[in-house]
Protein backbone atom coordinates (compact mmCIF):
# COMPACT_ATOMS: atom_id res chain seq x y z
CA UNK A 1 99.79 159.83 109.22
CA UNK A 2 102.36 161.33 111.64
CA UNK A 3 104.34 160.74 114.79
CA UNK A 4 106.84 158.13 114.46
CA UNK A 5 108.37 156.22 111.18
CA UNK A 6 106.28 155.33 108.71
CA UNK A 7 105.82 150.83 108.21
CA UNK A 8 107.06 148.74 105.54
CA UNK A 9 103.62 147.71 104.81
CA UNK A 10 102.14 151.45 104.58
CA UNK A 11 101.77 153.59 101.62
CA UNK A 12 105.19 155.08 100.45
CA UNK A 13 103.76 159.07 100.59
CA UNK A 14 105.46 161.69 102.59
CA UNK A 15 103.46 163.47 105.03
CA UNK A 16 103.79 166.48 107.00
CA UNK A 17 104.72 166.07 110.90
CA UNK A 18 103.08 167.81 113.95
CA UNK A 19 106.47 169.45 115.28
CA UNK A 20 106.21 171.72 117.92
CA UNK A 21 107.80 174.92 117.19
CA UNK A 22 109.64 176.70 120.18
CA UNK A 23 111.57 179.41 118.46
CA UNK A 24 112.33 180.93 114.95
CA UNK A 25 114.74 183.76 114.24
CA UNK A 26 116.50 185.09 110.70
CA UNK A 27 120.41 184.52 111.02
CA UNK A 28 120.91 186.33 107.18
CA UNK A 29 118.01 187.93 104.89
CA UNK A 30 119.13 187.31 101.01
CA UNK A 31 117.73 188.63 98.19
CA UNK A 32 116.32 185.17 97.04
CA UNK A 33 116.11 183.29 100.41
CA UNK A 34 116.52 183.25 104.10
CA UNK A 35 118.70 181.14 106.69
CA UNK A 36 116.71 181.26 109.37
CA UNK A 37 117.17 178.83 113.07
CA UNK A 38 114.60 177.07 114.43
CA UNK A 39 114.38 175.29 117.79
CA UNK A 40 111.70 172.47 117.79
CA UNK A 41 110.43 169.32 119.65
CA UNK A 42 109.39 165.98 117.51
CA UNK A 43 106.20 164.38 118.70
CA UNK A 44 107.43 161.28 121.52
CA UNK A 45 110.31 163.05 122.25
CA UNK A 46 111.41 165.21 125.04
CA UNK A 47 114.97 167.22 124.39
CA UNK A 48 114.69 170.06 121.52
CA UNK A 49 116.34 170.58 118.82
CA UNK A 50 117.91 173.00 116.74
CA UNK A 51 118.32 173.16 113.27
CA UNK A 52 119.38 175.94 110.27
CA UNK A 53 117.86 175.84 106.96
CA UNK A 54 117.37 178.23 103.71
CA UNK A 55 113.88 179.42 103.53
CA UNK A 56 113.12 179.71 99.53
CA UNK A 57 110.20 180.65 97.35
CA UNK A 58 110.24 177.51 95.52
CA UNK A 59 110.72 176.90 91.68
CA UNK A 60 108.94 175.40 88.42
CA UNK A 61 110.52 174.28 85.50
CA UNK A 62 109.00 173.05 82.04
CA UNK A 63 110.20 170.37 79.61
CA UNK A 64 108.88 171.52 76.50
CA UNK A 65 108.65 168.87 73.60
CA UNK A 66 107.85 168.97 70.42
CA UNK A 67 106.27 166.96 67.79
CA UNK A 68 109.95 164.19 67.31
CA UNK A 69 109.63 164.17 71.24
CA UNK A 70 112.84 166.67 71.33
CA UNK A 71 112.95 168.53 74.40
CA UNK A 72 114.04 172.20 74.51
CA UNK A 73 117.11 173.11 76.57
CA UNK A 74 118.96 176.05 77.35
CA UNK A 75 122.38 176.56 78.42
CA UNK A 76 123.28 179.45 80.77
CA UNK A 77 126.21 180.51 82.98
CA UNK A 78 125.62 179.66 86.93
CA UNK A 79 128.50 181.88 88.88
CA UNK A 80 128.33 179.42 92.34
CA UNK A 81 129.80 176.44 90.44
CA UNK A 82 131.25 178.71 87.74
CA UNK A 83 129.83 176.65 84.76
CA UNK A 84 127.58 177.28 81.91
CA UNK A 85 125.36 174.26 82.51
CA UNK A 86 122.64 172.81 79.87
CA UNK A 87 118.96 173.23 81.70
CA UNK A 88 115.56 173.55 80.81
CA UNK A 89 113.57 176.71 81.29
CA UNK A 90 112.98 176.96 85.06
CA UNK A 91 112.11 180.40 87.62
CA UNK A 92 111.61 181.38 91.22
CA UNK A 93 107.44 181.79 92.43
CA UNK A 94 108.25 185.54 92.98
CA UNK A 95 105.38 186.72 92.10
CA UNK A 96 102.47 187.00 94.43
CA UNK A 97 99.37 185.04 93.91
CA UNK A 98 101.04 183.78 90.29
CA UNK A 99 99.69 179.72 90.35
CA UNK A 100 102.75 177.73 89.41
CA UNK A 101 101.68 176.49 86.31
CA UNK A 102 101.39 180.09 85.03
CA UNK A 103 104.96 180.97 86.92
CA UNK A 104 105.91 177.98 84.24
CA UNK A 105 104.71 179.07 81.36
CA UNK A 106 105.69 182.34 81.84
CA UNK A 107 109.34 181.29 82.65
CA UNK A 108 109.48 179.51 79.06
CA UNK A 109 108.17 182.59 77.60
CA UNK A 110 110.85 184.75 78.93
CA UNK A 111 113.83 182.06 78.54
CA UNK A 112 112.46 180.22 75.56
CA UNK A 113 110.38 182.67 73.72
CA UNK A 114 107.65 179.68 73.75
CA UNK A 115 103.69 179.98 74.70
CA UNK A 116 102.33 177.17 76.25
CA UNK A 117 99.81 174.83 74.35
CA UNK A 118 98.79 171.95 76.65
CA UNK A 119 100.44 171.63 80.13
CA UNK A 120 100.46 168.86 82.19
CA UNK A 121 102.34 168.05 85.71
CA UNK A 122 105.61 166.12 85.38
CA UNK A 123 107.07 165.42 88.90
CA UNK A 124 107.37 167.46 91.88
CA UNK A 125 110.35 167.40 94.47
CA UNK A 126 112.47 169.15 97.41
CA UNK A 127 115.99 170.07 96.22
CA UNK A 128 117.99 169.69 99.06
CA UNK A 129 115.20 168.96 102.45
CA UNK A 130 118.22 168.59 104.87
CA UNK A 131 119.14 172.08 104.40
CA UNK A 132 116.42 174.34 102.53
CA UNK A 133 112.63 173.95 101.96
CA UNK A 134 113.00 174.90 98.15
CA UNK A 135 110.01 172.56 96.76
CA UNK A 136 109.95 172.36 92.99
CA UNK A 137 107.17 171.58 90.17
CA UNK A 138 108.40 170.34 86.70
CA UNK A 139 105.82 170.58 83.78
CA UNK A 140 105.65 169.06 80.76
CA UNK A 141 104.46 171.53 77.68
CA UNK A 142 103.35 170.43 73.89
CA UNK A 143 102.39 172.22 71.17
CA UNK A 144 104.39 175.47 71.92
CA UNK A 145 104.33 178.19 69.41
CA UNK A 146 106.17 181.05 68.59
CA UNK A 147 105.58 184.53 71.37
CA UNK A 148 105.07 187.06 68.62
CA UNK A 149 108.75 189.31 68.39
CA UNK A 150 106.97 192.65 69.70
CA UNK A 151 106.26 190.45 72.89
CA UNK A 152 109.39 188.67 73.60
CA UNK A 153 110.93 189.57 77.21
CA UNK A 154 114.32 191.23 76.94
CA UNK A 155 116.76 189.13 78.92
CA UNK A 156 119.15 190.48 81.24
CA UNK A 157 122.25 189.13 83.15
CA UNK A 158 123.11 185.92 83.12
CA UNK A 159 120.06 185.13 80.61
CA UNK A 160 121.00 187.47 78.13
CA UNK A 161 123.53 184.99 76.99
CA UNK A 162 121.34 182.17 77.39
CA UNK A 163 121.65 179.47 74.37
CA UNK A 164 118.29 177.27 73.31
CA UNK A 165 118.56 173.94 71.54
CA UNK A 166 116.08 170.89 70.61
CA UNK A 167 117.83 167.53 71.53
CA UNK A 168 116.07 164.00 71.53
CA UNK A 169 114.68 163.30 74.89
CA UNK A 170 116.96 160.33 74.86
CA UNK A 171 119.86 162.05 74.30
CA UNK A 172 119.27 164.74 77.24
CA UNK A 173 118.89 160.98 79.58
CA UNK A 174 122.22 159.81 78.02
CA UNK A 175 123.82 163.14 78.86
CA UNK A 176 122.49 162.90 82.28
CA UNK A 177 123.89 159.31 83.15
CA UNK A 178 127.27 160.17 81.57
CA UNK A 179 127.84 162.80 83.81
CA UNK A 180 127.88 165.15 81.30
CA UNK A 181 124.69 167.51 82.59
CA UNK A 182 124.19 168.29 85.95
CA UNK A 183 121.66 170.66 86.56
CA UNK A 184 119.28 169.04 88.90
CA UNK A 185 116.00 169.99 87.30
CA UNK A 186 117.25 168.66 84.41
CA UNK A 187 118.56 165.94 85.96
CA UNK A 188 114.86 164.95 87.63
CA UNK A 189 112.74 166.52 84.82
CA UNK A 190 114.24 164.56 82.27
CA UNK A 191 114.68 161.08 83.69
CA UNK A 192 110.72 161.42 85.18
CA UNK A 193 109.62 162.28 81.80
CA UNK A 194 111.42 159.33 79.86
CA UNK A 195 109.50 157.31 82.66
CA UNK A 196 106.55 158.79 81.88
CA UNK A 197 107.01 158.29 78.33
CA UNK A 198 107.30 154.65 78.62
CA UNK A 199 104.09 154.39 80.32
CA UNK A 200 102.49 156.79 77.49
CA UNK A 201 102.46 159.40 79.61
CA UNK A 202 99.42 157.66 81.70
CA UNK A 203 101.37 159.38 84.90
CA UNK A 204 100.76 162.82 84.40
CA UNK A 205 98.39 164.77 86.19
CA UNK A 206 96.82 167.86 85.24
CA UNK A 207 98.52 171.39 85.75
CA UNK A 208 97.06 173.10 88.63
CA UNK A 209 97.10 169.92 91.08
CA UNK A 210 96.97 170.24 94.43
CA UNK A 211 100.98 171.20 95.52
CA UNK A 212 100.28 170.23 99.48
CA UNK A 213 104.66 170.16 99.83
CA UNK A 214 103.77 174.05 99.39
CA UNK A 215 103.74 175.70 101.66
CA UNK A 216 104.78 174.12 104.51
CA UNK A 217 102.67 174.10 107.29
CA UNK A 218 105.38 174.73 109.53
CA UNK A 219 106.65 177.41 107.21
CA UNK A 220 104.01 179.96 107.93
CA UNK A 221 105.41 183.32 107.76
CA UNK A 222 103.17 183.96 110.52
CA UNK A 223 105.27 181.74 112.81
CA UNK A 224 108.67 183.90 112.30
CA UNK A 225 110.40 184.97 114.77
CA UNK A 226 107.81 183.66 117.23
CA UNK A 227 109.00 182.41 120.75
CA UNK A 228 106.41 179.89 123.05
């Protein structure tokens, strides 16, 4: 369903809109993402707008529990809000063609030193829609083993220093509503899976579901740059 606000009555499910797209240009080209402009028209309406936004790769993250239900976290430094902040293995799709349940596992692999067992789908989100189209995945992993010492991935940077921990599902939600942790795929990750959890994990879906949030239809690369 698009063109105009959604009822009361209808089904609460974001869908994708028909804009049309005058313009797009690239104000800055970053390593990681893009601000680019665009200058669009919404369906029913006549003047056009403009608007400035981060293009990003997207993300996945992985709570990984084990047997007692503890969840594994990390803690690593982030230099924009110059904290070390407690987080659970997460990554950039940088990789082409990677699926994003394989971007996942491999993420834990390389932050955690975990392989994947069974993987399910957790939640899926937009960090911030007003200003980027970063769309993330969250997945929930069991029965993770050991990857063997000769294949562990050397860490660099900011992840050589990274910390790992096991702490009681609960106790990663109290540290969340306390204001103590504020990474936000923590934040979601870990308040959608006690959720999940209390409904016996009924809500989760299988790994490589559909992800129609990504990518964007009006976020074809194909589109950059082009003028009507």
């Amino acid at each position: 369903m698009t063109g105009g606000p959604a009822r009361s009555d209808a089904p609460m499910t974001d869908t994708h809109e028909d804009v049309r797209l005058h313009s797009r240009r690239t104000a800055y080209s970053g390593a990681i993402s893009d601000m680019v402009v665009d200058s669009f028209t919404l369906p029913g309406h006549d003047a056009a707008l403009q608007r400035e936004y981060l293009q990003h790769p997207g993300a996945v993250g992985i709570i990984a529990l084990d047997a007692d239900d503890r969840v594994l976290v990390i803690n690593q430094y982030r230099h924009p809000v110059g904290m070390r902040l407690w987080e659970v293995p997460a990554g950039l799709l940088d990789v082409d063609g990677e699926p994003p349940h394989i971007a996942a596992a491999r993420e834990l692999a390389e932050e955690a030193d975990l392989e994947v067992g069974r993987l399910d789908l957790l939640v899926e989100w937009f960090s911030s829609p007003g200003i980027s189209d970063e769309a993330l995945r969250v997945y929930v992993a069991r029965d993770c083993t050991p990857v063997p010492d000769a294949d562990k991935h050397e860490r660099t940077g900011e992840e050589r220093d990274i910390v790992t921990g096991w702490v009681p599902l609960d106790d990663v939600v109290d540290a969340v509503l306390s204001g103590s942790a504020h990474n936000p795929t923590l934040v979601v990750a870990s308040l959608a899976a006690a959720a999940a959890k209390r409904r016996g994990w009924t809500t989760l879906r299988p790994a490589d579901s559909p992800w129609p949030a990504r990518p964007l239809p009006s976020r074809d690369p194909g589109a950059s740059d082009r003028a009507e």
